[in-house]
Protein backbone atom coordinates (compact mmCIF):
# COMPACT_ATOMS: atom_id res chain seq x y z
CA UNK A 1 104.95 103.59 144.76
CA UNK A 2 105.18 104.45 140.89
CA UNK A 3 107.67 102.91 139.10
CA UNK A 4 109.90 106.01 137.45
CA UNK A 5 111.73 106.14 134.64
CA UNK A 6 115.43 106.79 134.54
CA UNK A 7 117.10 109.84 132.54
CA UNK A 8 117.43 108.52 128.80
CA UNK A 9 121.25 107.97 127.81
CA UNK A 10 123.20 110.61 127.07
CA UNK A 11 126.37 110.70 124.57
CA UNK A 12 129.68 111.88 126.27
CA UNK A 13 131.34 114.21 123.66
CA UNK A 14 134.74 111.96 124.14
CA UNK A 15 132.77 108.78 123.62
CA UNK A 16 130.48 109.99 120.63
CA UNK A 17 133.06 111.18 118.03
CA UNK A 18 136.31 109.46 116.93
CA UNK A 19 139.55 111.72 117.64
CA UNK A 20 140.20 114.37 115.23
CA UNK A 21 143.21 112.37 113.73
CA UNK A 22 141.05 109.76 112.33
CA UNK A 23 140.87 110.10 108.28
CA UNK A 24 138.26 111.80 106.80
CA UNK A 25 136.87 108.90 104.67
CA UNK A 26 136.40 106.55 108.10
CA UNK A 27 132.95 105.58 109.30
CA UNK A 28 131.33 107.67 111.72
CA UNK A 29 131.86 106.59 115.38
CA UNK A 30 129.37 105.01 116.93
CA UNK A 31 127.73 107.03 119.51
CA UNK A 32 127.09 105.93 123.13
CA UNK A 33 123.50 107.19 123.15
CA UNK A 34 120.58 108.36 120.60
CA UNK A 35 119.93 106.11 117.81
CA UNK A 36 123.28 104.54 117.16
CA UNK A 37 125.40 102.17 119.82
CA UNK A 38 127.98 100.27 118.84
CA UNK A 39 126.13 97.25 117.97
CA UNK A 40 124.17 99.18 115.14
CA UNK A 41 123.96 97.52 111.75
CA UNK A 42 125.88 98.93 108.98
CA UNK A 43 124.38 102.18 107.88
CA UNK A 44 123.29 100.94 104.29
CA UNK A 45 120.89 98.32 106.03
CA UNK A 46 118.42 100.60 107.59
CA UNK A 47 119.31 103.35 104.74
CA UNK A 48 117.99 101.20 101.86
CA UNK A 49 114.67 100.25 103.26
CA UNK A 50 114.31 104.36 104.96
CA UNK A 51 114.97 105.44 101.16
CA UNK A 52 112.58 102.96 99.55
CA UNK A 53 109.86 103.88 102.30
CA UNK A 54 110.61 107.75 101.10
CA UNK A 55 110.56 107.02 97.43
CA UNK A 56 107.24 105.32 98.25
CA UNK A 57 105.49 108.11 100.02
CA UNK A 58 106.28 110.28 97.15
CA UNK A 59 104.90 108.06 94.65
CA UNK A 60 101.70 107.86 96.59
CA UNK A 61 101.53 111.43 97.03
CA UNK A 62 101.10 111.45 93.07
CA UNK A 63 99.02 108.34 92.56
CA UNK A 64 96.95 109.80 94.85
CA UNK A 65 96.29 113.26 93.29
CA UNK A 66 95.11 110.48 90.15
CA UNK A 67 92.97 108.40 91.70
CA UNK A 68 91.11 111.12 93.93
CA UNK A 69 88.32 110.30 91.99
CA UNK A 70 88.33 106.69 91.40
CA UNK A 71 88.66 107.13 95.78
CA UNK A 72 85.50 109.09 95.78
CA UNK A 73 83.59 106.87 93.98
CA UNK A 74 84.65 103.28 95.30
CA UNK A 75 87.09 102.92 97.36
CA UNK A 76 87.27 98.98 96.55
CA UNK A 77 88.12 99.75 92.81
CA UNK A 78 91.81 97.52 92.21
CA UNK A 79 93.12 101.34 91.26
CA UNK A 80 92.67 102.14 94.94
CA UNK A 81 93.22 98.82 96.14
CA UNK A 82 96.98 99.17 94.82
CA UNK A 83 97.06 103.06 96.05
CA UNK A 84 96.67 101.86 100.03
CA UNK A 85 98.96 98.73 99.31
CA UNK A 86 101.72 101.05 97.91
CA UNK A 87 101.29 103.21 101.12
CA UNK A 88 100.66 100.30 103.91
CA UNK A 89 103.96 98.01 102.21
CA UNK A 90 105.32 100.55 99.96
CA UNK A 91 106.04 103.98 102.36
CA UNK A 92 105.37 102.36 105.92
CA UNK A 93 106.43 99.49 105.93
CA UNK A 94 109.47 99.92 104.15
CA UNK A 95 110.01 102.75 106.53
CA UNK A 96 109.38 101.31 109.83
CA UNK A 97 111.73 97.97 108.40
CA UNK A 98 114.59 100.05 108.14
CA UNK A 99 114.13 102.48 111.53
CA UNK A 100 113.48 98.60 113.12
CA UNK A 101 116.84 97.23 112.13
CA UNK A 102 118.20 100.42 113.83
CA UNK A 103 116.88 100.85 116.83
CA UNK A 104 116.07 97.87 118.05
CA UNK A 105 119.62 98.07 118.36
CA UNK A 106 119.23 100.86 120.87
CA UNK A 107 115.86 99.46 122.53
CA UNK A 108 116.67 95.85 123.46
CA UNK A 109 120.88 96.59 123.43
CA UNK A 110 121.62 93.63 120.92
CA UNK A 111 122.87 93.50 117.47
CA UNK A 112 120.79 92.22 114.18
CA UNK A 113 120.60 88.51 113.22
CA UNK A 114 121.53 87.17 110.23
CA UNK A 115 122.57 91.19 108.39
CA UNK A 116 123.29 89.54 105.36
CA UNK A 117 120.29 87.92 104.77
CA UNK A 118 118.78 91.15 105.97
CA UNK A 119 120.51 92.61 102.98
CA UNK A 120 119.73 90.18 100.30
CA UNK A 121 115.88 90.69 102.02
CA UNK A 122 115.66 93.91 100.95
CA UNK A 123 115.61 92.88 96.83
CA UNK A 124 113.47 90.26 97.87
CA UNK A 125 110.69 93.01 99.23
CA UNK A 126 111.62 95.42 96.59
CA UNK A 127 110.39 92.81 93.84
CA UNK A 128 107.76 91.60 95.51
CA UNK A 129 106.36 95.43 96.26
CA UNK A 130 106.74 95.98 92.03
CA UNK A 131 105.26 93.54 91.31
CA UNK A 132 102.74 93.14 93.48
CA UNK A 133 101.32 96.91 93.10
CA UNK A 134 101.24 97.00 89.04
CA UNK A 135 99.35 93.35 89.54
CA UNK A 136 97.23 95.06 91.77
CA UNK A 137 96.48 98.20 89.87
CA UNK A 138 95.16 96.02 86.79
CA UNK A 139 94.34 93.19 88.89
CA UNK A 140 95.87 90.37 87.14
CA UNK A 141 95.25 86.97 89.25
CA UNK A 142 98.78 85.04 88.32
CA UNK A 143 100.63 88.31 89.36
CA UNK A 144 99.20 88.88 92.41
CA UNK A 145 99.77 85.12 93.42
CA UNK A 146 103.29 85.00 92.17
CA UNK A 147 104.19 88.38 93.90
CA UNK A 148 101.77 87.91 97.05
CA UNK A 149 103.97 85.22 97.66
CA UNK A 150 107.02 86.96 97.31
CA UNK A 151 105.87 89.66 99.68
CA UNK A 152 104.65 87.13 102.29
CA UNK A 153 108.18 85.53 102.01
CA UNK A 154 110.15 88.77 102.57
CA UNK A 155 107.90 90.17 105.46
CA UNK A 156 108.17 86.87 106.92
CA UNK A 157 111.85 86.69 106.98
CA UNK A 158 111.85 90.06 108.19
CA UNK A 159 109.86 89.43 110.96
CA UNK A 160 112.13 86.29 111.88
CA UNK A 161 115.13 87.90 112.04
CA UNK A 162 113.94 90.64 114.33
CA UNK A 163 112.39 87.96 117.10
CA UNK A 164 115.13 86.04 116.93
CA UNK A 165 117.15 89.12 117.42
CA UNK A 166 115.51 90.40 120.20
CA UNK A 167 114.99 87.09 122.27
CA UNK A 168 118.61 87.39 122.88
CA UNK A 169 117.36 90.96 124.73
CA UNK A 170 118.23 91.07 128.58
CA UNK A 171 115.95 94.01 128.46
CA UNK A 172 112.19 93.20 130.21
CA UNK A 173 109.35 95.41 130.17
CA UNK A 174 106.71 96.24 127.95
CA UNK A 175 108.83 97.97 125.27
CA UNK A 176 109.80 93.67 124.27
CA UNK A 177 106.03 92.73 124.50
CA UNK A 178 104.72 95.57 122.43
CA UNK A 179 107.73 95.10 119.31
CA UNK A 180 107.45 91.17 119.88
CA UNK A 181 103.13 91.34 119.97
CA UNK A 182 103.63 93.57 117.02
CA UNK A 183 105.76 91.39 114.30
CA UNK A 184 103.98 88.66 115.27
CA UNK A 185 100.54 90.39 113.98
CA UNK A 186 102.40 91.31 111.05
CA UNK A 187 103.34 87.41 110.31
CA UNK A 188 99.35 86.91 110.74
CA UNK A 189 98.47 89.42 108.82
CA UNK A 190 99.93 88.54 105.94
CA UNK A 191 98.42 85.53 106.39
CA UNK A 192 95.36 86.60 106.10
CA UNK A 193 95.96 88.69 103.42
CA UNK A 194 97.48 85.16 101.65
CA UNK A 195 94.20 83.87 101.87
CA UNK A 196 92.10 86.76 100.67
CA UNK A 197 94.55 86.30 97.33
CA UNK A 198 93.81 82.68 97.07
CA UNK A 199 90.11 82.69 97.48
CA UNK A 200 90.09 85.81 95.08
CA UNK A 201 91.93 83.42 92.74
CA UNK A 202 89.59 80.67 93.26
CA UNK A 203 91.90 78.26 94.44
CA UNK A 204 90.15 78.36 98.00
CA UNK A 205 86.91 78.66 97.37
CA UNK A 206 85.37 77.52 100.63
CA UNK A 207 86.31 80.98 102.02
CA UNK A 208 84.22 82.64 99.59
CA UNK A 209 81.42 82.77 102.52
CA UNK A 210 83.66 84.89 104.59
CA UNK A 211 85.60 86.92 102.66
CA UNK A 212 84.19 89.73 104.77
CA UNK A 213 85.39 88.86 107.81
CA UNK A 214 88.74 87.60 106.68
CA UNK A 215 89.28 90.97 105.07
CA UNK A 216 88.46 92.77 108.46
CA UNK A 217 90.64 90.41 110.29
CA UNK A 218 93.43 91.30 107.67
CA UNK A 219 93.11 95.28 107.87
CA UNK A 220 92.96 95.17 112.20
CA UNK A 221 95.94 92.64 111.99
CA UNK A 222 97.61 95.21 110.08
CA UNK A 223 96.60 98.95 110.98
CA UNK A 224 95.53 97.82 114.58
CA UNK A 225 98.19 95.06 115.12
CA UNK A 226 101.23 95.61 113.56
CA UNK A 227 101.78 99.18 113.02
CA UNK A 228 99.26 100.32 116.43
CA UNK A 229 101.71 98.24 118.45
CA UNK A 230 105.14 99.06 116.79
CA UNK A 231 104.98 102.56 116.92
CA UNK A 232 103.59 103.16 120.79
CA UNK A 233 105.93 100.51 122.03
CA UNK A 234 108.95 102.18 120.28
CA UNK A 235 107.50 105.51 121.71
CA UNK A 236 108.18 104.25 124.97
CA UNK A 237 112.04 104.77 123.66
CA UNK A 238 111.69 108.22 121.56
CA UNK A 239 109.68 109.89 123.23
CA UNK A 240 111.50 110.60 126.36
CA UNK A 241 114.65 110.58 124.34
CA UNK A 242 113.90 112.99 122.04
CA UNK A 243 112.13 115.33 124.85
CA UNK A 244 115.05 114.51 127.39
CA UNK A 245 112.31 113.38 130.25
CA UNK A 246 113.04 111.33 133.51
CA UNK A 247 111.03 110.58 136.69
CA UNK A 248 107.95 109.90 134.79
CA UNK A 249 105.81 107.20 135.78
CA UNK A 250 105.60 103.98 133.79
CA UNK A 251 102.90 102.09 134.87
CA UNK A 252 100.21 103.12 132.08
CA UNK A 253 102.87 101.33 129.48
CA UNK A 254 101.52 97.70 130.99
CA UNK A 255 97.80 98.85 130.67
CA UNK A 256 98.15 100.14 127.32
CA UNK A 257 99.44 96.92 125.73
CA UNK A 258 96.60 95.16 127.32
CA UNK A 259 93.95 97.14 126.54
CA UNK A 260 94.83 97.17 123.07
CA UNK A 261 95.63 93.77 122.75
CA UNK A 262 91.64 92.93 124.29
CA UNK A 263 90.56 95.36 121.77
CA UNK A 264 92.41 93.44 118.21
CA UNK A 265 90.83 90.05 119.57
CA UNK A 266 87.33 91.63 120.22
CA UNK A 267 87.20 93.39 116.89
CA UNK A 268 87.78 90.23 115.38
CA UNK A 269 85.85 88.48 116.91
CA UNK A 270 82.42 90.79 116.40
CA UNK A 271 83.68 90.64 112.83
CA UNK A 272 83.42 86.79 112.51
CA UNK A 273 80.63 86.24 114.61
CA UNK A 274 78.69 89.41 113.84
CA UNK A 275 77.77 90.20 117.30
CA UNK A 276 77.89 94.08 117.85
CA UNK A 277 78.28 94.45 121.14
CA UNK A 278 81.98 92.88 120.80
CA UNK A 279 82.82 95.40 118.11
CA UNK A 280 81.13 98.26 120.12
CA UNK A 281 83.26 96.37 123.47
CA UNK A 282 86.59 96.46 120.85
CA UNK A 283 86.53 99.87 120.33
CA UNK A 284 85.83 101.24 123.41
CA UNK A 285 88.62 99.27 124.99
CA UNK A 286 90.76 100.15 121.80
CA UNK A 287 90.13 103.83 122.43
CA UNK A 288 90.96 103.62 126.32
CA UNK A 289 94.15 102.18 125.39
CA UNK A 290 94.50 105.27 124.04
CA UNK A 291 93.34 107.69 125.82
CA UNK A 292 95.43 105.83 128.36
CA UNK A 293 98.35 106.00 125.93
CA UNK A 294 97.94 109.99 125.52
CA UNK A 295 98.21 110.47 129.43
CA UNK A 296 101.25 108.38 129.91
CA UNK A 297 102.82 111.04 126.50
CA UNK A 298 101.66 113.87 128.92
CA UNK A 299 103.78 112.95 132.07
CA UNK A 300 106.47 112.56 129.82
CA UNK A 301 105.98 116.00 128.59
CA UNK A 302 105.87 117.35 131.85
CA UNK A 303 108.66 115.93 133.16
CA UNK A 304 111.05 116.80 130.43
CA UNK A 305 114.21 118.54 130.23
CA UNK A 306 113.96 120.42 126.68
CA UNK A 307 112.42 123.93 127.11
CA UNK A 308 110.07 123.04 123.97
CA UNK A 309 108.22 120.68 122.51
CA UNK A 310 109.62 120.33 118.76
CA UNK A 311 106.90 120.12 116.04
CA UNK A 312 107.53 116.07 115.24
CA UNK A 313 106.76 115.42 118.30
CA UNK A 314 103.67 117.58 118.86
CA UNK A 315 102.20 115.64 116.17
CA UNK A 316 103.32 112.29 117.58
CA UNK A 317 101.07 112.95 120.11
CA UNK A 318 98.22 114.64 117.65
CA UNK A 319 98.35 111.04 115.73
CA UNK A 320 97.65 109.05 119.12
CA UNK A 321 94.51 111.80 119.41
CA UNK A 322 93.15 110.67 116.06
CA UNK A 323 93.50 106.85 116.99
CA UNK A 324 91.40 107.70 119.75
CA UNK A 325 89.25 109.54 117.36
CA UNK A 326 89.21 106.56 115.02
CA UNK A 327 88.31 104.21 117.55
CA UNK A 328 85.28 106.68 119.09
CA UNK A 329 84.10 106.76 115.86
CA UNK A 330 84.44 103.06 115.14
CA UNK A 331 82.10 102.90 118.18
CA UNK A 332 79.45 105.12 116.93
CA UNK A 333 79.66 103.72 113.77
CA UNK A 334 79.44 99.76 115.14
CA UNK A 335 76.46 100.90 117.38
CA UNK A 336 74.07 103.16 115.06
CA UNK A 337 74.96 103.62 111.10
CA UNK A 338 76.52 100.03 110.11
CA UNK A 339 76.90 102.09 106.97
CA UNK A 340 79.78 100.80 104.79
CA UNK A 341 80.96 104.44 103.66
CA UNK A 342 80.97 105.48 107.05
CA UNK A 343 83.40 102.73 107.92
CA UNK A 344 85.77 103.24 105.17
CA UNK A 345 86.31 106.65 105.59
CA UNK A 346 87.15 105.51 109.98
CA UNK A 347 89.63 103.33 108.07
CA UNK A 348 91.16 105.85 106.53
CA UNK A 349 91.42 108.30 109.32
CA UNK A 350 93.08 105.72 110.92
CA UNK A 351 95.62 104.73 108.77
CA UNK A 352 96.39 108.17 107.24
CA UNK A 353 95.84 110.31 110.72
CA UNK A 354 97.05 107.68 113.58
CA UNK A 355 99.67 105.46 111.20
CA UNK A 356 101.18 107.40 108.44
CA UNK A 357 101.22 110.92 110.50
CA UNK A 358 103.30 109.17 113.69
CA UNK A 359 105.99 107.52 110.76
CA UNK A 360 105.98 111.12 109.49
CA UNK A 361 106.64 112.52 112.43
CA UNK A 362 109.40 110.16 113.87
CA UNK A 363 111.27 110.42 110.07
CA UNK A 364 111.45 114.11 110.88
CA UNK A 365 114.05 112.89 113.81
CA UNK A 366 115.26 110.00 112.71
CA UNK A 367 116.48 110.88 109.16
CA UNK A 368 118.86 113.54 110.05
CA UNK A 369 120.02 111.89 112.81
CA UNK A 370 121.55 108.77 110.77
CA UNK A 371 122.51 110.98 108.27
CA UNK A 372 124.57 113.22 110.30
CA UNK A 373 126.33 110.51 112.09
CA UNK A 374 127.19 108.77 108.99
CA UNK A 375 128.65 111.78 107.09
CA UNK A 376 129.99 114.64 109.55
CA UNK A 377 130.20 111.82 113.10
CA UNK A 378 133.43 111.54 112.51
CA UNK A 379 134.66 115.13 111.76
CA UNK A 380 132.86 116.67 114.95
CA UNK A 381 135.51 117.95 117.44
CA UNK A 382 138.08 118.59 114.75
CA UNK A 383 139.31 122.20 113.98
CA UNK A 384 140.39 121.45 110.33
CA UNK A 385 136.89 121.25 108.83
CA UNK A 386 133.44 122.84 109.77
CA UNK A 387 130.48 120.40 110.86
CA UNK A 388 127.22 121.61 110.42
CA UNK A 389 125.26 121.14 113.64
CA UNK A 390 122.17 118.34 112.94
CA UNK A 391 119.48 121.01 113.11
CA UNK A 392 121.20 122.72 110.30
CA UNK A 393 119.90 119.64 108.31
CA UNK A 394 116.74 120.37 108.77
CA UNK A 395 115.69 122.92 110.29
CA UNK A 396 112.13 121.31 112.04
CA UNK A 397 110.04 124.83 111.47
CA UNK A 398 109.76 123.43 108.15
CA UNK A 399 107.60 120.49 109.46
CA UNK A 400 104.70 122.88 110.37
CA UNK A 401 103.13 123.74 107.19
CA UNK A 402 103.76 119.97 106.28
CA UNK A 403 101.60 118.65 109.27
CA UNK A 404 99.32 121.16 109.07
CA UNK A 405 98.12 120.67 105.62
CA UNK A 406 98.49 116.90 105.58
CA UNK A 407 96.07 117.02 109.25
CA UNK A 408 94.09 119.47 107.10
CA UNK A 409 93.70 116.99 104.50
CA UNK A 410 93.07 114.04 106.15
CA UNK A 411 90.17 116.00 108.38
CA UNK A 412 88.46 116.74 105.03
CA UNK A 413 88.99 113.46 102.96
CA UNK A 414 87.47 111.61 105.80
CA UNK A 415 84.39 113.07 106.59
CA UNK A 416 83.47 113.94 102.65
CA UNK A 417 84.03 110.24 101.88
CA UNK A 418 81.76 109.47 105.31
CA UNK A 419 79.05 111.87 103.61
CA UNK A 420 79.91 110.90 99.66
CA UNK A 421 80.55 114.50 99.09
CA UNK A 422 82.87 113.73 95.45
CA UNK A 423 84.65 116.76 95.39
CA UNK A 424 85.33 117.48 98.92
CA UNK A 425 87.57 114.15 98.75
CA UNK A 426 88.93 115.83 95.71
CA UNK A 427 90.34 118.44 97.40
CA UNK A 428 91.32 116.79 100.74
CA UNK A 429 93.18 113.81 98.27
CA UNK A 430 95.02 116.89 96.89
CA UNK A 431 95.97 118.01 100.21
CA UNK A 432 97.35 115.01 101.57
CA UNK A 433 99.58 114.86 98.31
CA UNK A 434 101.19 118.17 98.02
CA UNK A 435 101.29 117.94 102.00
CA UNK A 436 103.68 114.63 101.24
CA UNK A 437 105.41 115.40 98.56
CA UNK A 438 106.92 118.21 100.41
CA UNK A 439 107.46 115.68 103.38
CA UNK A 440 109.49 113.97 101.03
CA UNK A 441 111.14 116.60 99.21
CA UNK A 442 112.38 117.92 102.65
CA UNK A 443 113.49 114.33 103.50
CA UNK A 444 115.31 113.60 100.74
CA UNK A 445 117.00 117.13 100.67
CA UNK A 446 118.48 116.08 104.17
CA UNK A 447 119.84 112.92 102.61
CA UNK A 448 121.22 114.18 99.70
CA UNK A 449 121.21 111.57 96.51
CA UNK A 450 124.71 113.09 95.56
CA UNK A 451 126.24 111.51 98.30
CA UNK A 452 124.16 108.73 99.18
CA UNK A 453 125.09 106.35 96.43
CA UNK A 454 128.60 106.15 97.92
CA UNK A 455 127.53 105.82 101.69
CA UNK A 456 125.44 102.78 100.51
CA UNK A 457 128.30 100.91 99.25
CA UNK A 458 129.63 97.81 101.76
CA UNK A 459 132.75 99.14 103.81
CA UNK A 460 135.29 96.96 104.94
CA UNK A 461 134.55 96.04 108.51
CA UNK A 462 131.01 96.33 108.51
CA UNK A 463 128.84 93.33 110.03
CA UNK A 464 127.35 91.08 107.15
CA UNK A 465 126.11 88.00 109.37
C-alpha cells in the first residue's frame, strides 16, 4: 500500500494571533502552522539575508542589461564571470540562506544553532560577496583570494550551523536527506571553487591539467547539488502547504533523491574521466529524477484542497519542466554536438529556468507571509484597528506578466547563445532584466523600506544563541 501524506498543519485562529489586548508595538505571535512555529528565529535573521538576496536580483537585473553583449560574445569574459557569481551567491544564495534559517524551523520542528553567530555571519557573507564580485569583474588575483576565502568561510559556517541544527531533527524521511545531501554539496562546492581560485592564482599549479574538469565538478556541485536538492526537498514541505493537499502518495520522494544523487556522481565522473557514455548515463538519470519529480507535483495537485492553482506555484512546477529540459538537452548535447556554446547556453537554462525561476516563485509566498506576521500578526482579531488580509500585500495576478516575460526571456537567451545569434541574446538579456526588476520592485513594495529598518532592530526577548 502507498504511503499517504497527512493534511499539512493548519493554524487555529485562537492559537495564531495574540489576544487583542496585547500592545500594539509587541512581536507578532507565533503561528501554529505555515512558515512560522514558535521555535522560529528572530525575524531580522532570515529578513537580512531575504533583503540582501532581493537587492541582489535587482542589481543583476541591471548588470545584466550591460553586459548582454560582453554575454553574447564570451560568456567566460571576468565581466560575466562576476554577473553569474552575483546571481548564484549574490540573489540565490542569499535568498535561499535566509528562507533556510526559517523554515527549517517548520520542516525538521527544531530551532537554529548558534543565532548569534548566524547574525554576525551575515556581515561576514556580505563582505565577502563585495568584495569578491568587484575582484571578479576586473579580475584582480589578491582580491579574489582574500575574498574567496572570506566567502568559503561564511558559506561554510552557514552550512554548519544548519546540520548541526537539524541532526537534533526527530523528523525522518527524505525531506532530512535531500536539505542534509544538499549543504553538504554546497561545503564541496566551494571547495572546488577554492581550488579553481588557487590554481588561477598559480599557487596550485599541478591542477592546471584539469582545470576543466574541476570547473565542471564546481558548477554540478553547485546548480545540480546544492540548489537541485534544496529546493525539491523543501518542496516536499510547500508544496502541499501552500496548495492545502493530503492523501497523496509519497513514495516518488525516495526515488527522486536517488536518482538525482546517481546522476551528480555520474556527471562528474564522465567529466574527469571523459567517458561519454557516463555523462549521456548522468543526464538521463538526472532527467528521470525529474520527470519523476514532476509526477509526484501532479498527485499533489490533484489531491489538493484550494480550488486553484496560484501563479507561484504554476511556475514551481514550470521550473522542474525546464530541469528536465536542461537535462534532455544535456543528453543530446553529451551524445552528438560536444560543442562548447551549446553547453553554455544548457547551463544557463538551467540555472536561470530550473534555479532562479523556482526561488522566484517560492519568494512570491514566502515574502508576504513573514512580512505580514511580523507587522499586522499581532493586530489580527482586534476590532480597534484594520488588518489588511496577506493577499492584499500582494496581490499574486501581478506575478503573471513577471513569469511570463522572464520564461520568455530565458527561452530566447538560450537558444540564440546555443546558435551565436548576438542580438537575439540581446534582447532575451533585456527580457530577463526588466522581467526581474519588476520581481523585485513588487517584492520590495510588499516589504516596505519605511518600516523595515525598525523591524530589523534586536527586540528584547528574541533568541541570540
Amino acid at each position: 500500500m502507498e504511503e499517504q501524506r497527512t493534511p499539512p498543519a493548519l493554524p487555529k485562529p485562537a492559537s495564531v494571533f495574540k489576544p487583542a489586548s496585547a500592545p500594539v508595538s509587541g512581536r507578532a505571535a507565533p503561528t501554529a502552522g505555515g512558515i512560522r512555529t514558535n521555535q522560529s528565529p528572530p525575524f531580522t535573521l532570515p529578513m537580512r539575508y531575504m533583503i540582501l538576496g532581493i537587492l541582489c536580483f535587482g542589481l543583476f537585473a541591471v548588470d545584466l542589461a550591460v553586459q548582454s553583449g560582453a554575454l553574447a560574445q564570451d560568456p567566460t569574459q571576468p565581466a560575466v564571470v562576476a554577473l553569474t557569481h552575483l546571481l548564484t551567491l549574490g540573489a540565490l544564495l542569499a535568498f535561499v540562506m535566509g528562507a533556510v534559517y526559517q523554515l527549517a524551523t517548520v520542516a525538521f520542528l527544531i530551532p537554529v544553532a548558534v543565532v548569534r553567530l548566524a547574525r554576525w555571519n551575515f556581515w561576514l557573507y556580505l563582505l565577502s560577496l563585495a568584495g569578491l564580485w568587484w575582484s571578479m569583474q576586473t579580475w584582480f588575483g589578491p582580491g579574489l583570494l582574500v575574498f574567496g576565502s572570506a566567502m568559503a568561510l561564511a558559506v561554510y559556517v552557514y552550512c554548519g550551523i544548519i546540520l548541526v541544527s537539524i541532526a537534533k531533527t526527530a523528523v525522518r524521511g527524505p525531506i532530512v536527506w535531500f536539505v542534509a545531501s544538499a549543504h553538504s554539496y554546497l561545503a564541496l562546492a566551494v571547495t572546488a571553487g577554492i581550488f579553481l581560485v588557487l590554481t588561477d592564482a598559480g599557487v596550485t599549479n599541478g591542477l592546471n591539467d584539469v582545470m576543466n574538469p574541476l570547473l565542471a565538478t564546481h558548477i554540478t556541485l553547485a546548480a545540480g547539488g546544492f540548489f537541485t536538492f534544496l529546493l525539491m526537498g523543501f518542496s516536499i514541505k510547500l508544496l502541499p502547504m501552500f496548495t492545502l493537499s493530503h492523501g497523496y502518495p509519497t513514495w516518488r520522494e525516495k526515488w527522486t533523491f536517488f536518482l538525482l544523487h546517481a546522476a551528480v556522481w555520474m556527471i562528474i565522473a564522465g567529466a574527469w574521466s571523459g567517458a561519454a557514455p557516463l555523462l549521456w548515463f548522468g543526464a538521463l538519470v538526472g532527467a528521470l529524477g525529474f520527470a519523476n519529480h514532476l509526477a509526484y507535483a501532479a498527485a499533489i495537485i490533484k489531491h489538493r484542497m484550494r480550488k486553484t492553482v496560484e501563479p507561484p506555484i504554476r511556475f514551481v512546477i514550470t521550473a522542474a519542466a525546464a530541469g528536465f529540459a536542461g537535462l534532455l538537452a544535456l543528453l543530446v548535447e553529451a551524445a552528438t554536438w560536444r560543442d562548447m556554446a551549446a553547453l553554455e547556453s544548457i547551463i544557463l537554462f538551467y540555472i536561470w529556468g530550473c534555479v532562479t525561476l523556482t526561488v522566484m516563485a517560492y519568494t512570491y509566498k514566502i515574502i508576504p507571509f513573514l512580512v505580514w506576521s511580523e507587522r499586522y500578526g499581532h493586530r489580527a482579531g482586534s476590532n480597534k484597528v484594520k488588518v489588511p488580509m496577506m493577499a492584499d500585500l500582494l496581490p499574486l495576478r501581478y506575478s503573471r506578466p513577471v513569469f511570463w516575460g522572464y520564461s520568455a526571456g530565458v527561452i530566447i537567451t538560450s537558444f540564440c547563445l546555443a546558435g551565436q545569434f548576438a542580438w537575439g541574446v540581446m534582447a532575451g538579456c533585456l527580457l530577463v532584466s526588466l522581467s526581474i526588476l519588476s520581481f523585485s520592485a513588487e517584492i520590495w513594495y510588499v516589504i516596505d523600506p519605511r518600516k523595515v529598518a525598525g523591524e530589523l532592530r534586536p527586540r528584547v526577548g528574541d533568541r541570540t544563541s
